[in-house]
C-alpha atoms as a PDB file:
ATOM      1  CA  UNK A   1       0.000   0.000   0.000  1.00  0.00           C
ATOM      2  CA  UNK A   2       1.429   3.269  -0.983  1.00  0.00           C
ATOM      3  CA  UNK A   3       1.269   6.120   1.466  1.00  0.00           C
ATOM      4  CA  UNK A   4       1.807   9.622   0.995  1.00  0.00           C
ATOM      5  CA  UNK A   5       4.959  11.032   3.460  1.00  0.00           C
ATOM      6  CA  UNK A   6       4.203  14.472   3.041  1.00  0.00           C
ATOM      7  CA  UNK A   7       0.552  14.519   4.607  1.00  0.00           C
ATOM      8  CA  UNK A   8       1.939  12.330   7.308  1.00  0.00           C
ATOM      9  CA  UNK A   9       1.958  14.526  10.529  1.00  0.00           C
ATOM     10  CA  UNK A  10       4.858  12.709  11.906  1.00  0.00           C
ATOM     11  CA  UNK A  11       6.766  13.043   8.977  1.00  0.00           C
ATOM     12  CA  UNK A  12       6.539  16.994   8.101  1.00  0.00           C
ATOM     13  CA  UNK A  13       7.569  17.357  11.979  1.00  0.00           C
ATOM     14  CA  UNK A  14      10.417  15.014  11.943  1.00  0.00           C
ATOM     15  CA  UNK A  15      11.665  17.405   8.963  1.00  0.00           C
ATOM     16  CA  UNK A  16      11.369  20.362  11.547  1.00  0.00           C
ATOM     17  CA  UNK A  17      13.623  18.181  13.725  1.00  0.00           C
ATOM     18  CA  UNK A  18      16.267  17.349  11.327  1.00  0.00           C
ATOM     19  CA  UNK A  19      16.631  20.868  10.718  1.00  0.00           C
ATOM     20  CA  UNK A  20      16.805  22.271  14.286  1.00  0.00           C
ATOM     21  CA  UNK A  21      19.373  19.578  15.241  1.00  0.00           C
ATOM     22  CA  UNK A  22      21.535  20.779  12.174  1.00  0.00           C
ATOM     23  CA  UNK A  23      21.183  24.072  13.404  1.00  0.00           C
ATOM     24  CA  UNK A  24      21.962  23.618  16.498  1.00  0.00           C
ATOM     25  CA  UNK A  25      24.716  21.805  16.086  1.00  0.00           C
ATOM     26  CA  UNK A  26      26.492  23.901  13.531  1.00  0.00           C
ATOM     27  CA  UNK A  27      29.292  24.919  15.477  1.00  0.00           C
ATOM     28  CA  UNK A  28      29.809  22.151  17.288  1.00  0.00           C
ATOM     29  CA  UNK A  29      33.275  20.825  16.835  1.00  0.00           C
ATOM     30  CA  UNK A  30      33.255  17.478  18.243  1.00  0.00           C
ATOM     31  CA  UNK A  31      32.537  15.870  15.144  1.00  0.00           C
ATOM     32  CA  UNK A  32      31.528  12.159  16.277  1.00  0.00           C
ATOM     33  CA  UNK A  33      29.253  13.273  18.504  1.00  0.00           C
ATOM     34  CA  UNK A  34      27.644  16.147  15.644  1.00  0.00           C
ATOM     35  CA  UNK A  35      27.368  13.438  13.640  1.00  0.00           C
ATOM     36  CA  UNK A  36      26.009  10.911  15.286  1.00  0.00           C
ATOM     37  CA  UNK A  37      22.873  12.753  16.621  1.00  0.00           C
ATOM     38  CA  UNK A  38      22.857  14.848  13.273  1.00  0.00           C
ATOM     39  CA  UNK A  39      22.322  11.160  11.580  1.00  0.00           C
ATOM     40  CA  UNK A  40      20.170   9.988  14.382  1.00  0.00           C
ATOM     41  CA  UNK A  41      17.187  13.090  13.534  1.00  0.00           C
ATOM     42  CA  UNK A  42      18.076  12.018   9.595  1.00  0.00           C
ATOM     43  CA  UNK A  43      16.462   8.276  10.867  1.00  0.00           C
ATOM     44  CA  UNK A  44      13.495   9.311  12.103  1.00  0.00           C
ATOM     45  CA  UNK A  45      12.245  10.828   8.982  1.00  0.00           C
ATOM     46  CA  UNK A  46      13.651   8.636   6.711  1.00  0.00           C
ATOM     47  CA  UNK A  47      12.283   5.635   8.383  1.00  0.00           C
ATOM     48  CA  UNK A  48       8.700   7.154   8.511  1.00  0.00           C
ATOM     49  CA  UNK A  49       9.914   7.055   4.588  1.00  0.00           C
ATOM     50  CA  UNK A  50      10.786   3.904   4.044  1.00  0.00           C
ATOM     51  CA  UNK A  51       8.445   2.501   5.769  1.00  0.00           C
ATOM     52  CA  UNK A  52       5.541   4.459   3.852  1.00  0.00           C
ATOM     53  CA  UNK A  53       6.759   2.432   0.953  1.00  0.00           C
ATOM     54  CA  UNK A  54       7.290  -0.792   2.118  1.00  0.00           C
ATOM     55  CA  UNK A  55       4.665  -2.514   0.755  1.00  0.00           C
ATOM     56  CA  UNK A  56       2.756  -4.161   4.418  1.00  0.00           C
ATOM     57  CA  UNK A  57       1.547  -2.608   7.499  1.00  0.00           C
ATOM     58  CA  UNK A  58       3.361  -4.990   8.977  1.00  0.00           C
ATOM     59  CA  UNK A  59       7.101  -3.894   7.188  1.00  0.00           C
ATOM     60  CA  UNK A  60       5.686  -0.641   8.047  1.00  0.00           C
ATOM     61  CA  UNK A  61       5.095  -0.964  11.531  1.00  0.00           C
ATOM     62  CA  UNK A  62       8.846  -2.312  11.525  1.00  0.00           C
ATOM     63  CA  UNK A  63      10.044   1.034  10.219  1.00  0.00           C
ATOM     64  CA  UNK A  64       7.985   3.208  12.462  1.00  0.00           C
ATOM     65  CA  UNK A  65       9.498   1.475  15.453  1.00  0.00           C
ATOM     66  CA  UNK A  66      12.907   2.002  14.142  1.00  0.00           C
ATOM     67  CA  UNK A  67      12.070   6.020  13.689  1.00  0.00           C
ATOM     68  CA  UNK A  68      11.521   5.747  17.794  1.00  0.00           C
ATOM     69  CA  UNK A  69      14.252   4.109  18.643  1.00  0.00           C
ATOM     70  CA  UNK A  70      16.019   6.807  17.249  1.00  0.00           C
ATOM     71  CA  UNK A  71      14.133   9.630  18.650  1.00  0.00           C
ATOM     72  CA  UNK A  72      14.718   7.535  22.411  1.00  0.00           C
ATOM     73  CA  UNK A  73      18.821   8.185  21.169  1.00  0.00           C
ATOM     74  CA  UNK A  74      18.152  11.806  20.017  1.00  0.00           C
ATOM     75  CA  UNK A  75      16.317  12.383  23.450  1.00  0.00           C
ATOM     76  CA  UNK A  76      19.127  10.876  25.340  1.00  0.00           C
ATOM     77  CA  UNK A  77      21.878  12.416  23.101  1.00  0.00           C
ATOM     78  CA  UNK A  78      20.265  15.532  24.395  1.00  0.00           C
ATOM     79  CA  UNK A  79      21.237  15.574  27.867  1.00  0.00           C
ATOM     80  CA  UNK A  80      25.054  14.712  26.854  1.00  0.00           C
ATOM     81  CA  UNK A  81      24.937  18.019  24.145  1.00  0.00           C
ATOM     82  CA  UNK A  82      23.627  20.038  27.206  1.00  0.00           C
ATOM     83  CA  UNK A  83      26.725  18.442  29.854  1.00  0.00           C
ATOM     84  CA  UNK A  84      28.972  19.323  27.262  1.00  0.00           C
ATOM     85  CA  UNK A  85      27.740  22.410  26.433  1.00  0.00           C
ATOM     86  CA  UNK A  86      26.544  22.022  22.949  1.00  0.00           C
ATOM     87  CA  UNK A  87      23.291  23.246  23.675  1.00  0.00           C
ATOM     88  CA  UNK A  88      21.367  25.562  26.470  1.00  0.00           C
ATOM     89  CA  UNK A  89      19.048  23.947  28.178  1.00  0.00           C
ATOM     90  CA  UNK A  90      16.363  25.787  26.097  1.00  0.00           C
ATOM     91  CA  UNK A  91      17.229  23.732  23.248  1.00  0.00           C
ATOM     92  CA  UNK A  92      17.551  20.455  24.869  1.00  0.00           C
ATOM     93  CA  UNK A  93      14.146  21.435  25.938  1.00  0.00           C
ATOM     94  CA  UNK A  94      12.301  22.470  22.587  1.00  0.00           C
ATOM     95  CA  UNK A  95      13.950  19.459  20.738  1.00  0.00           C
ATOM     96  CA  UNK A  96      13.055  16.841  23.604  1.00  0.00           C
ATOM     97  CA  UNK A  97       9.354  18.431  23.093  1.00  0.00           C
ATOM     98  CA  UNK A  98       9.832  17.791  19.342  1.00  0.00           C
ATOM     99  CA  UNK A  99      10.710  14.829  19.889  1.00  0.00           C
ATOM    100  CA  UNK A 100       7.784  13.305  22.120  1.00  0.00           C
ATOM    101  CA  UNK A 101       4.884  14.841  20.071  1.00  0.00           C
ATOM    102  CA  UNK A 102       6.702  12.454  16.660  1.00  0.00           C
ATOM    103  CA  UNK A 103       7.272   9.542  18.924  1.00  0.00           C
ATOM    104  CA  UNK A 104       3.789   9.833  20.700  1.00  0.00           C
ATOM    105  CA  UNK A 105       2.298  10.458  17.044  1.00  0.00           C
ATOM    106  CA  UNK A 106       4.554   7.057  15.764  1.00  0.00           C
ATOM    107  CA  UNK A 107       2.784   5.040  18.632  1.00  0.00           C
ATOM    108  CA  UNK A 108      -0.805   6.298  17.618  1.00  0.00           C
ATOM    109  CA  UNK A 109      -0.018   5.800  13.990  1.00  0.00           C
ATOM    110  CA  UNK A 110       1.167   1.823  14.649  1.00  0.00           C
ATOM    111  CA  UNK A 111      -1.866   1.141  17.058  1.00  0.00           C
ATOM    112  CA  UNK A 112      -4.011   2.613  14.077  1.00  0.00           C
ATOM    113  CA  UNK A 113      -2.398   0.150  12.007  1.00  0.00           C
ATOM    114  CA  UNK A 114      -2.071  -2.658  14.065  1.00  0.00           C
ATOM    115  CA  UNK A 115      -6.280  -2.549  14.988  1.00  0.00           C
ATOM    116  CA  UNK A 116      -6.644  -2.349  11.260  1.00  0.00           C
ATOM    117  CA  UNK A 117      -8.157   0.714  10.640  1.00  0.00           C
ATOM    118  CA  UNK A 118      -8.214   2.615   7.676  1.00  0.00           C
ATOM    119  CA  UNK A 119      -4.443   4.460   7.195  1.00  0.00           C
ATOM    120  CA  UNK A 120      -6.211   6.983   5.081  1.00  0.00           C
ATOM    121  CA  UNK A 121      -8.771   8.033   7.866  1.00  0.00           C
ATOM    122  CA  UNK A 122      -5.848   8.724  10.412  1.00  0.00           C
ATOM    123  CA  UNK A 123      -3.369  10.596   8.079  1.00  0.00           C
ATOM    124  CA  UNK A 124      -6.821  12.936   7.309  1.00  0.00           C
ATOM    125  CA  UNK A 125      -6.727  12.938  11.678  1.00  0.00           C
ATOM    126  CA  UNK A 126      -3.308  13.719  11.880  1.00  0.00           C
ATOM    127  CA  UNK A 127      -2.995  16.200   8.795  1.00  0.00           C
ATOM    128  CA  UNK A 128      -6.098  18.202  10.301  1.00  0.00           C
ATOM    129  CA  UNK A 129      -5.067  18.377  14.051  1.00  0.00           C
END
């Protein structure tokens, strides 16, 4: 089943988070660490992706649980940038709040799925909220 990303909910605001972690990390010099929570946001969307075009709810589902995994490492991630002063506590705090409305909005979408609902009915939900 194909699925259309962009009038995904979760999607459009895991695109807001890539971009705020780039930003905020843009003049962060410990490169490993930029990197690794830099390609950590880039997982969330693409997953949400991926998984869109998988083929199965069930592939899908796979994908979508993947995307939180990586916003539980983003979230953690987040307290480490703040320690070592990569961030203000501000922006630990806007990101982490990014970060639980897309993972709260990945656990809605696979219980939608999983109780075999119409996908269509939920994106119109989530795109309209």
């Amino acid at each position: 089943m194909k699925r259309n990303i962009e009038n995904m909910y979760i999607w459009k605001e895991s695109r807001v988070l890539v971009n705020d972690v780039y930003s905020m990390m843009k003049k962060c010099h410990d490169y490993s660490f930029k990197d690794q929570i830099q390609r950590a946001s880039i997982s969330v969307m693409n997953n949400i992706a991926e998984g869109a075009e998988s083929g199965t709810d069930a592939k899908f589902i796979n994908f979508l649980n993947i995307s939180r995994g990586s916003c539980s490492e983003i979230h953690s991630m987040l307290y480490l940038c703040e320690d070592f002063s990569y961030c203000s506590t501000e922006e630990r705090l806007k990101i982490q709040k990014q970060i639980k409305l897309i993972s709260v909005g990945i656990v809605k979408l696979i219980d939608y799925i999983s109780n075999n609902k119409r996908l269509d009915d939920l994106i119109t939900y989530l795109v309209t909220r």
